[in-house]
N, C-alpha and C. Protein backbone atom coordinates (compact mmCIF):
# COMPACT_ATOMS: atom_id res chain seq x y z
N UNK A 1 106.35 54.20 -5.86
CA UNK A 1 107.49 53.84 -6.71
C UNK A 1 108.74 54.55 -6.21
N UNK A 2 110.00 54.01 -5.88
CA UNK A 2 110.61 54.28 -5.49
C UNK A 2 111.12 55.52 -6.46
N UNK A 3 112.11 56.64 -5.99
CA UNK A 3 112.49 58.08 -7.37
C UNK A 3 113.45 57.49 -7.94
N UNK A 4 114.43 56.08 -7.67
CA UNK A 4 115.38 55.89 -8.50
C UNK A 4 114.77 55.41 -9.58
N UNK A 5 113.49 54.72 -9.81
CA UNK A 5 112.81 54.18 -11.08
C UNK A 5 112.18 55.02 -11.61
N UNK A 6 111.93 56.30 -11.06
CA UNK A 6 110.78 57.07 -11.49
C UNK A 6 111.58 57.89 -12.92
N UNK A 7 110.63 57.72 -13.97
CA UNK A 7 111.12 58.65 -15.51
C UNK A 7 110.92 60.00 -15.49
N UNK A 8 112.02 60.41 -15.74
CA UNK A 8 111.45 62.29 -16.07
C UNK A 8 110.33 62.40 -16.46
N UNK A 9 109.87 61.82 -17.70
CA UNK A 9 108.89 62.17 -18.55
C UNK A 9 107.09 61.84 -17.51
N UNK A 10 107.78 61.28 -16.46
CA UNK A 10 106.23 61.16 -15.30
C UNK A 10 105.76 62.35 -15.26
N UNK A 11 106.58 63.47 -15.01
CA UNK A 11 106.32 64.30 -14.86
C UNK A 11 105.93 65.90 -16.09
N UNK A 12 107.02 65.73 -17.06
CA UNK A 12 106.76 66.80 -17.71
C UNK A 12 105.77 66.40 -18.37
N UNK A 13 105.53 68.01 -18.79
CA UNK A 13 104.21 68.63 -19.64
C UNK A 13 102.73 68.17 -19.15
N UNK A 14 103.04 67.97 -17.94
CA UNK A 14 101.58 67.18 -17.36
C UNK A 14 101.00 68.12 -17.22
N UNK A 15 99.56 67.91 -17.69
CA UNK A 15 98.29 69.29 -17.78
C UNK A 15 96.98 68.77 -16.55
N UNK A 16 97.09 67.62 -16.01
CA UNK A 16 96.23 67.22 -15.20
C UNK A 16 97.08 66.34 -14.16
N UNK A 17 96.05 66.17 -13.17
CA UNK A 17 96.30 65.59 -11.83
C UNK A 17 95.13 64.99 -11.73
N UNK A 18 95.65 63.86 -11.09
CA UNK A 18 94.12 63.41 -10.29
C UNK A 18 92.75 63.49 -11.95
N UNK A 19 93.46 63.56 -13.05
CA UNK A 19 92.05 64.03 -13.93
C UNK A 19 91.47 65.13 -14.02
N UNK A 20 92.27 66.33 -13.38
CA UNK A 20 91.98 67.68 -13.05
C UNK A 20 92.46 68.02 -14.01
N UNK A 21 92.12 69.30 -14.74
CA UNK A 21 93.35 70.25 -14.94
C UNK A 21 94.01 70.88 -14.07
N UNK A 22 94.96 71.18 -13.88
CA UNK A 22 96.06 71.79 -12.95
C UNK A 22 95.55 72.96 -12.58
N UNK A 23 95.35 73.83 -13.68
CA UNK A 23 94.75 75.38 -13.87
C UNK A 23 93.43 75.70 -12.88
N UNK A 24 92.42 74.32 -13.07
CA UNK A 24 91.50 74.50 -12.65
C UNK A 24 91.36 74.42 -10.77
N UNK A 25 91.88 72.94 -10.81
CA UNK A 25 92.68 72.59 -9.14
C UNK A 25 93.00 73.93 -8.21
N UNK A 26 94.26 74.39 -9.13
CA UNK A 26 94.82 75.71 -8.50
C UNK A 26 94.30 76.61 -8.13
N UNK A 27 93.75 76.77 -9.15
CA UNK A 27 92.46 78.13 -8.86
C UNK A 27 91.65 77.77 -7.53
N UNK A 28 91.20 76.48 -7.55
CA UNK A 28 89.82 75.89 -6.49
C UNK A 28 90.80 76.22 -4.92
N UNK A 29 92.06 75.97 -5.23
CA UNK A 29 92.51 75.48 -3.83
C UNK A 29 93.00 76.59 -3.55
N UNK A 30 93.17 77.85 -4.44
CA UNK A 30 93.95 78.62 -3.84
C UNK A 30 92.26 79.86 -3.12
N UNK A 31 91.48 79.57 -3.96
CA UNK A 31 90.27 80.28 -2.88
C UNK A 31 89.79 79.40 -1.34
N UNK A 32 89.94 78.37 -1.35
CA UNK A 32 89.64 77.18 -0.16
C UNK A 32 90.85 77.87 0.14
N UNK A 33 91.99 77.80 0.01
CA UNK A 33 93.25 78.06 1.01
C UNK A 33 93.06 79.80 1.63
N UNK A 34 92.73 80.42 1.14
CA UNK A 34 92.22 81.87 1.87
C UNK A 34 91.42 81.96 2.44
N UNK A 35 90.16 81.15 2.28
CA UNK A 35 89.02 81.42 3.25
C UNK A 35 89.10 80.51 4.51
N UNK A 36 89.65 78.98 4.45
CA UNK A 36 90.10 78.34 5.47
C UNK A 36 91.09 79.07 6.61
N UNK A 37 92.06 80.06 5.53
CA UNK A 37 93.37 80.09 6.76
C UNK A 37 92.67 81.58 7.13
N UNK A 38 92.10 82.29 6.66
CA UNK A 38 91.14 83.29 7.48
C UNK A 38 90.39 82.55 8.69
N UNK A 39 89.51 82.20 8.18
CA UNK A 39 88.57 81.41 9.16
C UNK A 39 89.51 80.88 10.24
N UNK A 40 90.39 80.23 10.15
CA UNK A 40 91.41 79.37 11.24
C UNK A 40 91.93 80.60 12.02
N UNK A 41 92.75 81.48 11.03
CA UNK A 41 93.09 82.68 11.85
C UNK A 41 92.25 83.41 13.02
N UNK A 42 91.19 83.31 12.48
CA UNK A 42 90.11 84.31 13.68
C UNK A 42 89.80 83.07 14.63
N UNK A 43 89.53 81.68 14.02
CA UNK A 43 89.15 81.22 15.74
C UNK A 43 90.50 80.34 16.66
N UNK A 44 91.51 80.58 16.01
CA UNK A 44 92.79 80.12 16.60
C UNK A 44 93.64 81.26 16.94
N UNK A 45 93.33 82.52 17.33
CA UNK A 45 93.57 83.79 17.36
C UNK A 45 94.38 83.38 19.11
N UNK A 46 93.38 83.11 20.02
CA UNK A 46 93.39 83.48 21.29
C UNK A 46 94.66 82.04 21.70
N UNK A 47 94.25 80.89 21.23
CA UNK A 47 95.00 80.12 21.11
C UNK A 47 96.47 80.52 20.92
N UNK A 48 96.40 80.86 19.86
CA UNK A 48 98.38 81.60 19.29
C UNK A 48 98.37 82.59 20.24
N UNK A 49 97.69 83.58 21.01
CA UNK A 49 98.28 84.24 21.86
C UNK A 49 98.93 83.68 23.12
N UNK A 50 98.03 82.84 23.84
CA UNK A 50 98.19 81.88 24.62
C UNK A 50 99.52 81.00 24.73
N UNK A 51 99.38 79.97 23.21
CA UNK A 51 101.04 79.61 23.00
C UNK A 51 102.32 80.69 23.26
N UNK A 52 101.81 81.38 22.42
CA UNK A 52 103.49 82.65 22.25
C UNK A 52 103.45 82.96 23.80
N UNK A 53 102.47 83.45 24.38
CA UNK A 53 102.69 83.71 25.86
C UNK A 53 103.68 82.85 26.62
N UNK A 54 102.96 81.71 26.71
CA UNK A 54 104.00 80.37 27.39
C UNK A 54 105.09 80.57 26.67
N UNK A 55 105.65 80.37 25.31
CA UNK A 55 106.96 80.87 25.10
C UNK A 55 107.31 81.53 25.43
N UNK A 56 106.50 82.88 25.58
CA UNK A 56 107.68 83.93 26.32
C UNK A 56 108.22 83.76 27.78
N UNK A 57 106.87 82.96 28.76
CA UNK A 57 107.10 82.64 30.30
C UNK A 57 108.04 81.86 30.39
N UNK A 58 108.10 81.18 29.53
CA UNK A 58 108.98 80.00 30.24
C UNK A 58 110.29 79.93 29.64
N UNK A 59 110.53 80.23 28.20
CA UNK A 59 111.30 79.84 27.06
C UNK A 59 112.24 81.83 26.71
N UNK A 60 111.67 82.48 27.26
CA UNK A 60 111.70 84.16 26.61
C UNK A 60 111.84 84.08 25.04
N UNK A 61 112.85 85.15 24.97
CA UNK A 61 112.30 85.92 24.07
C UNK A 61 113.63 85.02 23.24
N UNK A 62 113.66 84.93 21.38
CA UNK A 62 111.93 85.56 20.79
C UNK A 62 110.85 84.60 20.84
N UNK A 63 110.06 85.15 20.47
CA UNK A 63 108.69 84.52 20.61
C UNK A 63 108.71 83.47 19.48
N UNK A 64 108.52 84.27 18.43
CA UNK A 64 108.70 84.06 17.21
C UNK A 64 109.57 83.63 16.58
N UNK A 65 109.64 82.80 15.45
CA UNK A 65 110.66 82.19 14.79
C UNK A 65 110.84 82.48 13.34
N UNK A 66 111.65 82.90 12.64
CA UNK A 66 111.17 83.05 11.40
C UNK A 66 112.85 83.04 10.47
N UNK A 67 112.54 82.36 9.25
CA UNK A 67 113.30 81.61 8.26
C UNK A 67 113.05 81.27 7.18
N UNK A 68 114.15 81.63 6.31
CA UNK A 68 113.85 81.60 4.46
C UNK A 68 113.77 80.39 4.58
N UNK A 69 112.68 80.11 3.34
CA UNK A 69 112.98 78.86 2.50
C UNK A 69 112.08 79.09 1.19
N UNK A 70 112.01 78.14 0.65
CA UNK A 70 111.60 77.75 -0.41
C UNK A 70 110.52 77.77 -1.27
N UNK A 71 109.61 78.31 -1.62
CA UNK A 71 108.30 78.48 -2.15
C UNK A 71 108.53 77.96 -3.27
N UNK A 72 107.25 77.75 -4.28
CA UNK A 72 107.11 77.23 -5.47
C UNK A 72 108.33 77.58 -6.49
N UNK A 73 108.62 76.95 -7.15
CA UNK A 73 109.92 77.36 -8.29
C UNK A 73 110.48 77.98 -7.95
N UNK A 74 111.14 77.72 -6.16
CA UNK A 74 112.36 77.92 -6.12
C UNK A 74 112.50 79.24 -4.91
N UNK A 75 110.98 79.93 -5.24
CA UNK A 75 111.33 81.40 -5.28
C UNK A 75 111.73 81.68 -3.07
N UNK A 76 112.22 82.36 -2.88
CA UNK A 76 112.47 82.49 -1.22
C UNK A 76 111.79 83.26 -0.67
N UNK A 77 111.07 82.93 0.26
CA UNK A 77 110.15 83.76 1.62
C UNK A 77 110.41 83.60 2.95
N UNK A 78 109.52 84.24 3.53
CA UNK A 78 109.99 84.09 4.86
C UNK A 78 108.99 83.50 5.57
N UNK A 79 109.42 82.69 6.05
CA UNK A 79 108.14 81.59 7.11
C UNK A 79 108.21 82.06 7.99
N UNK A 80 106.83 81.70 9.16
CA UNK A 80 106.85 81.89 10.39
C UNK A 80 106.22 81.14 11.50
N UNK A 81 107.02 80.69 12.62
CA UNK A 81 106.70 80.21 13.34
C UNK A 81 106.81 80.49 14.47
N UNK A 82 106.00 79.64 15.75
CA UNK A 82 106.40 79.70 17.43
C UNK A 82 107.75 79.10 17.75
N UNK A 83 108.96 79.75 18.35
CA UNK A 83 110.17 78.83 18.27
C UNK A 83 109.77 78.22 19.49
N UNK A 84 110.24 76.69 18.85
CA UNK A 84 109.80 75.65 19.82
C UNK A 84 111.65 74.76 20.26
N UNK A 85 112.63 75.52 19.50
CA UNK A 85 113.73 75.62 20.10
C UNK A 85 114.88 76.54 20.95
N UNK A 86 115.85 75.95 21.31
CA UNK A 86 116.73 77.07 22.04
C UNK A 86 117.22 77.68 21.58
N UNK A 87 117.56 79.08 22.12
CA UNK A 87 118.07 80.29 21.07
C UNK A 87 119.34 79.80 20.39
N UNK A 88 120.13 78.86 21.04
CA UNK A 88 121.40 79.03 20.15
C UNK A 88 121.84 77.34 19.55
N UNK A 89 120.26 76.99 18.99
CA UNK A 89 119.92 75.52 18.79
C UNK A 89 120.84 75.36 17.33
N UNK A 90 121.16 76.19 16.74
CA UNK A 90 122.17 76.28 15.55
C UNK A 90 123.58 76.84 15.56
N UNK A 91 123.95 76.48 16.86
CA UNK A 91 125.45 77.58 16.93
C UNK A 91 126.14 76.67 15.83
N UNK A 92 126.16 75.31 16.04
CA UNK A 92 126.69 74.40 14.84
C UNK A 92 126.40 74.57 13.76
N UNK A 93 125.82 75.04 13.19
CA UNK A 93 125.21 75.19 11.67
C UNK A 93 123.89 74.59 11.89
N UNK A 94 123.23 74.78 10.59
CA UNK A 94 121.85 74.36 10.12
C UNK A 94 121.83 72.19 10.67
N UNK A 95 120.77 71.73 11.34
CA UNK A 95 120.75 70.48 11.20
C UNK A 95 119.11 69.67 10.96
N UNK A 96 118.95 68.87 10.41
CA UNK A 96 117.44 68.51 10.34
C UNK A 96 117.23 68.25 12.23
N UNK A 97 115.42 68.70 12.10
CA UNK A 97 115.02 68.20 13.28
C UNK A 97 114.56 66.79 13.24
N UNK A 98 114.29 66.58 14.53
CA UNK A 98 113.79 65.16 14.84
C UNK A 98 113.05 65.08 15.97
N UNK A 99 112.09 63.66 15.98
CA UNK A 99 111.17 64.08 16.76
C UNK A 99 111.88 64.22 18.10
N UNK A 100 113.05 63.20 18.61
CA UNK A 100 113.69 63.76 20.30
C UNK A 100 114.47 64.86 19.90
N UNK A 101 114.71 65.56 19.19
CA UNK A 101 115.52 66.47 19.25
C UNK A 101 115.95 67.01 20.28
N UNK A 102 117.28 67.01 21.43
CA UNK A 102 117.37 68.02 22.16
C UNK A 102 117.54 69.00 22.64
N UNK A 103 117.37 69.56 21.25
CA UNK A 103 117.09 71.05 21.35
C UNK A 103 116.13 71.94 21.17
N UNK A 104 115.36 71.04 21.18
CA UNK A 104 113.69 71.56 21.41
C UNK A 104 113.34 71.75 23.35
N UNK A 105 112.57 72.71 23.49
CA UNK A 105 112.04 73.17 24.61
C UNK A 105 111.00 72.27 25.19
N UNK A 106 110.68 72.52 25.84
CA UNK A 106 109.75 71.74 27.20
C UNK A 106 108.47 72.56 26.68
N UNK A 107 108.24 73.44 26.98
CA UNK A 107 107.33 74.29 25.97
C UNK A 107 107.35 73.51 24.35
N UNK A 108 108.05 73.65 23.79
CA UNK A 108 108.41 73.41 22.42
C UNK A 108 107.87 72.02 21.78
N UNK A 109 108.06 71.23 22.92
CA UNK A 109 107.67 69.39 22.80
C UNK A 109 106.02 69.45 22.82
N UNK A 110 105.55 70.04 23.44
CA UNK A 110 103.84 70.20 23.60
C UNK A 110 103.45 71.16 22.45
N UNK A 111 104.16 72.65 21.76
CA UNK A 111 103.58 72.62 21.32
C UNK A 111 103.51 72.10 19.79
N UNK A 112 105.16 71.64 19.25
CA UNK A 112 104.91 70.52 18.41
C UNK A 112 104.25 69.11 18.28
N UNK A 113 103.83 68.94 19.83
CA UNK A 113 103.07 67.37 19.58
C UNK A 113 101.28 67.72 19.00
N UNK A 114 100.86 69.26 19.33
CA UNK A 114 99.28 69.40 18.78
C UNK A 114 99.71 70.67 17.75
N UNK A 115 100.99 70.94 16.85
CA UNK A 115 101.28 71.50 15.73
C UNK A 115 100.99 73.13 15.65
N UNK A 116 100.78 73.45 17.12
CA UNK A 116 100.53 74.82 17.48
C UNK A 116 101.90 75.92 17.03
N UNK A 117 102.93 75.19 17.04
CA UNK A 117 104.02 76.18 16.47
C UNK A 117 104.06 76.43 14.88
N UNK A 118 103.15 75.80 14.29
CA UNK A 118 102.56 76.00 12.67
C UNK A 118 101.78 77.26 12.58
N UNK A 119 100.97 77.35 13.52
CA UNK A 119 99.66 78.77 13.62
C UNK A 119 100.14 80.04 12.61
N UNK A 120 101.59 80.31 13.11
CA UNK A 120 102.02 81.56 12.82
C UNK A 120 102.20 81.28 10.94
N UNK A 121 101.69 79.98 10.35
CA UNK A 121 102.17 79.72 9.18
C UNK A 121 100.47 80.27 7.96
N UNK A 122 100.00 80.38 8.98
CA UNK A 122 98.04 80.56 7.85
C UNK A 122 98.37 81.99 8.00
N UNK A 123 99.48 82.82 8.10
CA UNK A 123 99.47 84.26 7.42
C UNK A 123 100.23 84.29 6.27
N UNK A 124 101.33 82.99 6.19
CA UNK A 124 102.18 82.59 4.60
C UNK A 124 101.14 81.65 3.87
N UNK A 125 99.95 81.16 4.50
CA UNK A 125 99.05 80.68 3.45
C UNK A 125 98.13 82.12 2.80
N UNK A 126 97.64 82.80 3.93
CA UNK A 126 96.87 83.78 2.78
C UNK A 126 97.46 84.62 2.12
N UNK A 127 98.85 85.10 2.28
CA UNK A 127 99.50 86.22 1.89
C UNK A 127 99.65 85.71 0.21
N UNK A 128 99.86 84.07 -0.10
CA UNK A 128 100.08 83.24 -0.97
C UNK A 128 101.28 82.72 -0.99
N UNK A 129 102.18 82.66 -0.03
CA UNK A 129 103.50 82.32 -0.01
C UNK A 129 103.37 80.83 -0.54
N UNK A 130 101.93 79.79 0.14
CA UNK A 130 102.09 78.82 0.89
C UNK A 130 100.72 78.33 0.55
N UNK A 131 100.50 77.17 -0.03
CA UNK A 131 98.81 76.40 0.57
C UNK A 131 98.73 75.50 2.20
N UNK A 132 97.76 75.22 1.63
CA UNK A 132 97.05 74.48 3.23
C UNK A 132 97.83 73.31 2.90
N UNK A 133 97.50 72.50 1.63
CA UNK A 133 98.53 71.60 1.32
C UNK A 133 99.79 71.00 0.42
N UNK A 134 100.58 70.28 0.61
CA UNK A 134 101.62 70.49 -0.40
C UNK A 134 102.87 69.92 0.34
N UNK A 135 103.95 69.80 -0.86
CA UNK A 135 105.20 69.76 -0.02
C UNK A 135 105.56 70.88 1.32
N UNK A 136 106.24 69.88 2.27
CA UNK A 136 106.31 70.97 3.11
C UNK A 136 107.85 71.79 2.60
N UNK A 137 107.74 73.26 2.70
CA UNK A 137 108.81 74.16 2.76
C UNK A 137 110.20 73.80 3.10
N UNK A 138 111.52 73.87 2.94
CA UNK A 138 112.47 73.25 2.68
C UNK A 138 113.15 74.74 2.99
N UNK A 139 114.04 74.91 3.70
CA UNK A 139 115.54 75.74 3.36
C UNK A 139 116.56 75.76 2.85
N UNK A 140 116.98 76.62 1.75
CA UNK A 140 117.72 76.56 0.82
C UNK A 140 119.13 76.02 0.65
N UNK A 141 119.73 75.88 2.18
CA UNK A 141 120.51 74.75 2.05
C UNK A 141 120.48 73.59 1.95
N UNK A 142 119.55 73.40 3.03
CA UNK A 142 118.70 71.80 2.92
C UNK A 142 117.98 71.15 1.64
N UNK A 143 117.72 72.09 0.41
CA UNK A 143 117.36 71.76 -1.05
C UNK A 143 118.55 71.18 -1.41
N UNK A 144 119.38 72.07 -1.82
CA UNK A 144 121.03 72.09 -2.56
C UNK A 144 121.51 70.50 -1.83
N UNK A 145 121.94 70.64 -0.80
CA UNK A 145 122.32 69.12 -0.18
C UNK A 145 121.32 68.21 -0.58
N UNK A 146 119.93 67.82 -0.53
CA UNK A 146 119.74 66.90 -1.16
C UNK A 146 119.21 66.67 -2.60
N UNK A 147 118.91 67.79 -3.26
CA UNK A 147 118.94 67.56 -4.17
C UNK A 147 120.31 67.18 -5.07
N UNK A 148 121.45 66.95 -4.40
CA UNK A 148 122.57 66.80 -5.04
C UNK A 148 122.45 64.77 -4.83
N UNK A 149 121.83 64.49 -3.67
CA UNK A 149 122.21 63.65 -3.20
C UNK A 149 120.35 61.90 -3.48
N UNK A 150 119.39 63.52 -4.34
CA UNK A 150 118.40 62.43 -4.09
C UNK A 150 117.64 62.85 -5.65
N UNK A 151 117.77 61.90 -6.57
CA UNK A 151 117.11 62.08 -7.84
C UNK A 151 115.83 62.94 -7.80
N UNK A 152 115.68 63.41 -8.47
CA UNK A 152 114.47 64.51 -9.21
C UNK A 152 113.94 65.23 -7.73
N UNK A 153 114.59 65.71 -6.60
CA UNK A 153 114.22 66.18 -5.26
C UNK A 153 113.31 67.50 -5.75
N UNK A 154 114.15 68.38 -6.85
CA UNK A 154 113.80 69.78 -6.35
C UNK A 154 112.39 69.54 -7.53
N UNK A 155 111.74 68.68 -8.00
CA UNK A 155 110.75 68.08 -8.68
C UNK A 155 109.10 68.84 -7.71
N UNK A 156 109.35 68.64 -6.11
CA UNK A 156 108.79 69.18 -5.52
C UNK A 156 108.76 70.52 -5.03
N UNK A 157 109.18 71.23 -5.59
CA UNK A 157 109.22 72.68 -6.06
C UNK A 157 108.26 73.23 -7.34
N UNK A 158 107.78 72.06 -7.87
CA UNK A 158 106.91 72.21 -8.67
C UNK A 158 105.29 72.83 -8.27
N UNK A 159 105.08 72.36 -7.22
CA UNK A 159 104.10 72.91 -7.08
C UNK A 159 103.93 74.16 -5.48
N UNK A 160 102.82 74.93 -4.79
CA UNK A 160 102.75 75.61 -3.99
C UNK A 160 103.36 75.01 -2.56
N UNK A 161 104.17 75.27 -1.63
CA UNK A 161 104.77 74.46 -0.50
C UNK A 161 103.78 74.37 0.45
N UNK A 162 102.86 73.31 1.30
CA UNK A 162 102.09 73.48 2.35
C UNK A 162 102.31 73.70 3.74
N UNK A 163 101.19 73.87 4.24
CA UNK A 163 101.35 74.11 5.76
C UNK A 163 101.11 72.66 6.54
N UNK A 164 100.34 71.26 5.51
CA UNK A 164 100.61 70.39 5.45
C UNK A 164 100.94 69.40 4.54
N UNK A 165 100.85 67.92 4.64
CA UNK A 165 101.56 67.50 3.19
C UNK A 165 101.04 65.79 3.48
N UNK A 166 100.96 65.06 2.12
CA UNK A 166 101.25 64.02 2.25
C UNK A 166 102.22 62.77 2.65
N UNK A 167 103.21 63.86 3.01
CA UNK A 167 104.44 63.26 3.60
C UNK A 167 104.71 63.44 5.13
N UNK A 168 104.17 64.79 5.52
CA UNK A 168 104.09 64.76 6.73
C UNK A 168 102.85 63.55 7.72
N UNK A 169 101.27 63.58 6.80
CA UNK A 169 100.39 62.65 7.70
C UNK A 169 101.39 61.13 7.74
N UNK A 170 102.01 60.67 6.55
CA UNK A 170 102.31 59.92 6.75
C UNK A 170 103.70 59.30 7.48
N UNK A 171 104.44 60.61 7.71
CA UNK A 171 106.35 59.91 7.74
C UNK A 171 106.63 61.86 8.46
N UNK A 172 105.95 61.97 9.81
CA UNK A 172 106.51 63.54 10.02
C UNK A 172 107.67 63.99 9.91
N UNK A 173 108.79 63.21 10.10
CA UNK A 173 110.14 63.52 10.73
C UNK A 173 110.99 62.93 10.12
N UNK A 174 112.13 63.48 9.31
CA UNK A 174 113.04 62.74 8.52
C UNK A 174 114.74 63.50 8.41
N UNK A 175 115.43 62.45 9.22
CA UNK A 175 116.66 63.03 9.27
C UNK A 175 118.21 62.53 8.69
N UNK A 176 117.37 60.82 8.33
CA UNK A 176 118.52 59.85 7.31
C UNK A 176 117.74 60.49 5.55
N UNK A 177 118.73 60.24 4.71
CA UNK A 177 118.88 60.37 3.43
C UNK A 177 118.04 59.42 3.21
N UNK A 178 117.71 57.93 3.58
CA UNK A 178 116.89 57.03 3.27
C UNK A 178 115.52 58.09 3.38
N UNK A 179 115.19 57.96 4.65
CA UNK A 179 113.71 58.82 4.81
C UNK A 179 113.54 60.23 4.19
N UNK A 180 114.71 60.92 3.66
CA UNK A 180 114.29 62.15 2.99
C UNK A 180 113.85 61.45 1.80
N UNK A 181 114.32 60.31 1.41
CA UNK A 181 113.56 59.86 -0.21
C UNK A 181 112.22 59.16 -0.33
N UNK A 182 112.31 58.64 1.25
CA UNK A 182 110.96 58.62 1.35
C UNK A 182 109.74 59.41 1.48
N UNK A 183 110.26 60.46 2.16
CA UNK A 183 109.08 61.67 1.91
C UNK A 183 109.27 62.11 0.66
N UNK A 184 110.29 62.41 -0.22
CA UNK A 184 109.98 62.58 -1.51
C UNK A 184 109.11 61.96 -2.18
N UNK A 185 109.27 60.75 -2.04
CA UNK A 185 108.06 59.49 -2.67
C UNK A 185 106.85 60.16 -2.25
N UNK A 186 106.46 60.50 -0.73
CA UNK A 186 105.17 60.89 -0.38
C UNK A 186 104.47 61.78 -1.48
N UNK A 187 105.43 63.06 -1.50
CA UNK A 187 106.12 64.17 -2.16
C UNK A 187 105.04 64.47 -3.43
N UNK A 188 105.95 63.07 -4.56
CA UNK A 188 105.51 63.34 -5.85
C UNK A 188 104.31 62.81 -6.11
N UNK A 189 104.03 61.72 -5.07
CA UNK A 189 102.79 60.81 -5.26
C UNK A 189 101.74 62.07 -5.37
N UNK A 190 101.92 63.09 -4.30
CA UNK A 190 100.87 63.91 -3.76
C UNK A 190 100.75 64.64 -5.41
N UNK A 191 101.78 65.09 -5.93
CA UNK A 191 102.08 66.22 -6.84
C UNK A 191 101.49 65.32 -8.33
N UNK A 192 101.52 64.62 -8.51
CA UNK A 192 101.22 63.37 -9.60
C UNK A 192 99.74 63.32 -9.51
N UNK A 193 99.40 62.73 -8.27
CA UNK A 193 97.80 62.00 -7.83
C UNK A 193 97.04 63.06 -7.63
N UNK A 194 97.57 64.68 -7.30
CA UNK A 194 96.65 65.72 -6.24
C UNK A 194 95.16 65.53 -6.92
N UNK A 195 94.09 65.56 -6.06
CA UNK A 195 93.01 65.97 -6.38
C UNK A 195 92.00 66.35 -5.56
N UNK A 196 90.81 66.73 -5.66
CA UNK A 196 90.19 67.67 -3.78
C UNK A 196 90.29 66.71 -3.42
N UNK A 197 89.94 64.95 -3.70
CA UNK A 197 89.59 64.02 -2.35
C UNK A 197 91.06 63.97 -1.82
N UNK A 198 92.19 63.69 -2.37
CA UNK A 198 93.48 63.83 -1.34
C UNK A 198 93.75 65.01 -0.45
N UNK A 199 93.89 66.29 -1.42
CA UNK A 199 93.62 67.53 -0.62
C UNK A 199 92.30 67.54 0.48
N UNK A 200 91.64 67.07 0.85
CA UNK A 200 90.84 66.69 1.77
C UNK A 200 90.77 66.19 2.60
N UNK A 201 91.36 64.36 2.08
CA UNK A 201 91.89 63.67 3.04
C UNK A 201 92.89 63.89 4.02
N UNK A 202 93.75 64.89 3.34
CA UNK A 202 94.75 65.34 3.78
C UNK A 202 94.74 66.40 5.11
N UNK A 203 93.94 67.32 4.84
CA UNK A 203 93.28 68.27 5.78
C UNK A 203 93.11 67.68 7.15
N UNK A 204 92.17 66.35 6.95
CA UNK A 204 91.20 65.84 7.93
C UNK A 204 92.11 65.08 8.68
N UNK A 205 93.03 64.22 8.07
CA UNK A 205 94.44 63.62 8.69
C UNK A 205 94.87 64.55 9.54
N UNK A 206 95.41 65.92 9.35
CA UNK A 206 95.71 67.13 9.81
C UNK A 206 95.05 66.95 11.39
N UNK A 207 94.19 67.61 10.59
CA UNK A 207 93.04 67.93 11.83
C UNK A 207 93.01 66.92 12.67
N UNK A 208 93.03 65.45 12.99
CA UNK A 208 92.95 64.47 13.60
C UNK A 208 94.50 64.79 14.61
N UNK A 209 95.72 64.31 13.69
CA UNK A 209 96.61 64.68 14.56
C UNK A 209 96.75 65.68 15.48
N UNK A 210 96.30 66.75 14.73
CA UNK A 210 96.22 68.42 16.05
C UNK A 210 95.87 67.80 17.32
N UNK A 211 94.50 67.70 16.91
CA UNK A 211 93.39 67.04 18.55
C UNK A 211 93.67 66.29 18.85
N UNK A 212 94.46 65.46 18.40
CA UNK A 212 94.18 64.06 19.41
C UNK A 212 96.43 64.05 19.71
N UNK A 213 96.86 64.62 19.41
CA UNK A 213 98.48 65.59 19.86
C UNK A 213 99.35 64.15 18.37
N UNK A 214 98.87 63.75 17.71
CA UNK A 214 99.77 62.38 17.26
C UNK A 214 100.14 63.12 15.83
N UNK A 215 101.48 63.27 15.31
CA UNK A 215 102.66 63.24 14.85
C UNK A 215 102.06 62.78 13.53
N UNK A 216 101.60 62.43 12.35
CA UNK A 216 101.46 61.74 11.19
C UNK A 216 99.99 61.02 11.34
């Protein structure tokens, strides 16, 4: 349903998802989200060293990338990633990416096509910044601008921000106002519908794109 039709009242005081209780969901996903991004951590260990290495060979320093945004209701953390752009890829100000972006690295293009510059993100899933799934994380300018510009946006602040999302398997990359409302749509569907079989489906979508290098 498109968000210009969508009623406030879809959303408030909702005590279930999917036929869940919320309470209960949360709880389930937030122990699956610690023992997964452990588990991932230890056998994607050598891997993330490997990546950051090639960043440093080819791309230098920093290795690392890291930037506020947005966590559940609002609150601000600090994410982290492999920078898979050039150091001075923002002298212009803040801009959405895209998939040609050219200011992404040669390094940077490979390791966003198998999502390896995410790795550094399953230490903001266990710390609790972050689940495995969910809206993806947003920077606090990039909220303010569209939530000025796209009905009930910051709606997805409602729940934990992921490391993946229903908006990403389906629509990765969004840099027109049209397609930011379309991943919103993804967005609320996810936040409305959540239940383990989506949170699942969702995972496995994941996982497919990694291995096989495909984008959504």
């Amino acid at each position: 349903m498109p968000v210009s039709f969508l009623p406030p009242e879809a959303f408030l005081h909702q005590r279930e998802f999917g036929g869940i209780h919320w309470e209960v969901f949360n709880r389930t996903t937030r122990v699956v989200d610690v023992v997964v991004s452990l588990f991932l951590l230890v056998l994607t260990l050598p891997l993330l060293a490997l990546s950051a290495l090639a960043v440093w060979l080819w791309d230098g320093r920093p290795v690392f990338y890291r930037q506020v945004r947005l966590g559940q209701f609002g609150r601000p953390f600090v994410l982290w990633k492999l920078r898979t752009m050039k150091p001075d890829a923002e002298v212009n100000g803040p801009e959405f990416a895209g998939a040609e972006d050219p200011r992404i690295t040669r390094v940077g293009r490979i390791l966003r096509r198998f999502r390896l510059d995410e790795l550094p993100q399953l230490f903001n899933v266990l710390v609790g910044d972050m689940s495995l799934v969910g809206p993806r994380p947003e920077r606090p300018e990039f909220v303010r601008e569209l939530a000025e510009q796209i009905p009930y946006y910051t709606f997805r602040l409602a729940v934990p921000p992921g490391l993946t999302g229903w908006a990403q398997v389906n629509m990765p990359y969004a840099r027109t106002l049209e397609e930011h409302r379309r991943k919103l749509e993804f967005d609320l569907y996810f936040i409305r519908e959540r239940s383990f079989s989506l949170y699942l489906l969702i995972l496995l979508r994941t996982v497919s794109a990694a291995v096989f290098g495909v984008r959504g």
